[in-house]
Protein backbone atom coordinates (compact mmCIF):
# COMPACT_ATOMS: atom_id res chain seq x y z
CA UNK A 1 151.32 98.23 79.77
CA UNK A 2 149.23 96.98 76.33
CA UNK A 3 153.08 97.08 74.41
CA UNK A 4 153.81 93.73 77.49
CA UNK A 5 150.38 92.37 77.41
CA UNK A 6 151.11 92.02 73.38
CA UNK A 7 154.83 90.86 73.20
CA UNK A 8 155.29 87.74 71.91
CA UNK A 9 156.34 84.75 74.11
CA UNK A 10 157.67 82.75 71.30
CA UNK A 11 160.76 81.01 72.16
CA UNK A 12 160.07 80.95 76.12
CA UNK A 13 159.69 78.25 78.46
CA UNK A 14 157.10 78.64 81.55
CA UNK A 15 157.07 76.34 84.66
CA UNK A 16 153.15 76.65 86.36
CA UNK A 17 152.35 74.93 89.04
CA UNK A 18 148.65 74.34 90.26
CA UNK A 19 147.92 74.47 86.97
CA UNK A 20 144.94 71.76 86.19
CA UNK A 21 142.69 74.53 87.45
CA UNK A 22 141.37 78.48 88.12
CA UNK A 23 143.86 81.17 88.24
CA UNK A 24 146.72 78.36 87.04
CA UNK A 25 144.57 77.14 83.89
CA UNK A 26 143.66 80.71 83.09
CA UNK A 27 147.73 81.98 83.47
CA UNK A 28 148.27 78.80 80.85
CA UNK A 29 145.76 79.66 78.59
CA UNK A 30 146.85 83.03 78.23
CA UNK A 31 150.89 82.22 77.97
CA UNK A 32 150.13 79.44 75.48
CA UNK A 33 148.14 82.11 73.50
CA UNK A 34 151.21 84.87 73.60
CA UNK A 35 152.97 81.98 71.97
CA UNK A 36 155.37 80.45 75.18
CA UNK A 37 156.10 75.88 75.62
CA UNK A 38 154.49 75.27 79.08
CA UNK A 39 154.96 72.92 82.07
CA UNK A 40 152.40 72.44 83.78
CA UNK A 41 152.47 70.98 87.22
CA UNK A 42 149.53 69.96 89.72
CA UNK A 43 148.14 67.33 92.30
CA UNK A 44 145.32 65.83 90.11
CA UNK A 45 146.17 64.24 87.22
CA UNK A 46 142.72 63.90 85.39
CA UNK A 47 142.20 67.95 85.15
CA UNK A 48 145.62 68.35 84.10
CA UNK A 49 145.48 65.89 80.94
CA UNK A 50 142.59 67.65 80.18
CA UNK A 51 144.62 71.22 80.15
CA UNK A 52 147.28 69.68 78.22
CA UNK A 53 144.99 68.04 75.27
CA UNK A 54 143.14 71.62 75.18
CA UNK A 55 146.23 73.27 74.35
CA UNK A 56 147.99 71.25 72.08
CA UNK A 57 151.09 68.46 73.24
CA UNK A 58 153.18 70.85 70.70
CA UNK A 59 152.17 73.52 73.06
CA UNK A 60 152.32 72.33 77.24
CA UNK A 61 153.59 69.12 78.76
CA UNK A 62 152.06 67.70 82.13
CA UNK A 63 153.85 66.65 84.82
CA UNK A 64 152.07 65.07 88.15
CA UNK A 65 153.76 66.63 91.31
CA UNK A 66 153.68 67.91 94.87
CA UNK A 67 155.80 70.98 94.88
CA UNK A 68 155.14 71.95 98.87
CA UNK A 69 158.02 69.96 100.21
């Protein structure tokens, strides 16, 4: 289990959605960290730019959306 928690996400792409907050923030955090480009997807808009400006534009992109439908 540590060799998975330590591979390297470089190169990956990683959809999230309810991400501006709690378990979906934390999942973010720790993909952007293994090295993986992130889309991040939630209701509230104000939350999420913050996500995005903590981890770098380079790093996650933002996208305002309702997914249940």
């Amino acid at each position: 289990m540590t060799q998975t928690r330590n591979r390297s996400l470089a190169g990956k792409v990683v959809l999230i959605t309810g991400a501006a907050r709690g378990i979906g923030a934390a999942t973010a955090a720790a993909l952007a960290e293994r090295g993986a480009r992130l889309v991040l997807t939630d209701l509230d808009q104000p939350p999420l730019d913050g996500l995005v400006a903590r981890l770098g534009p380079d790093r996650a992109v933002g996208v305002v959306a309702d997914v249940c439908d």
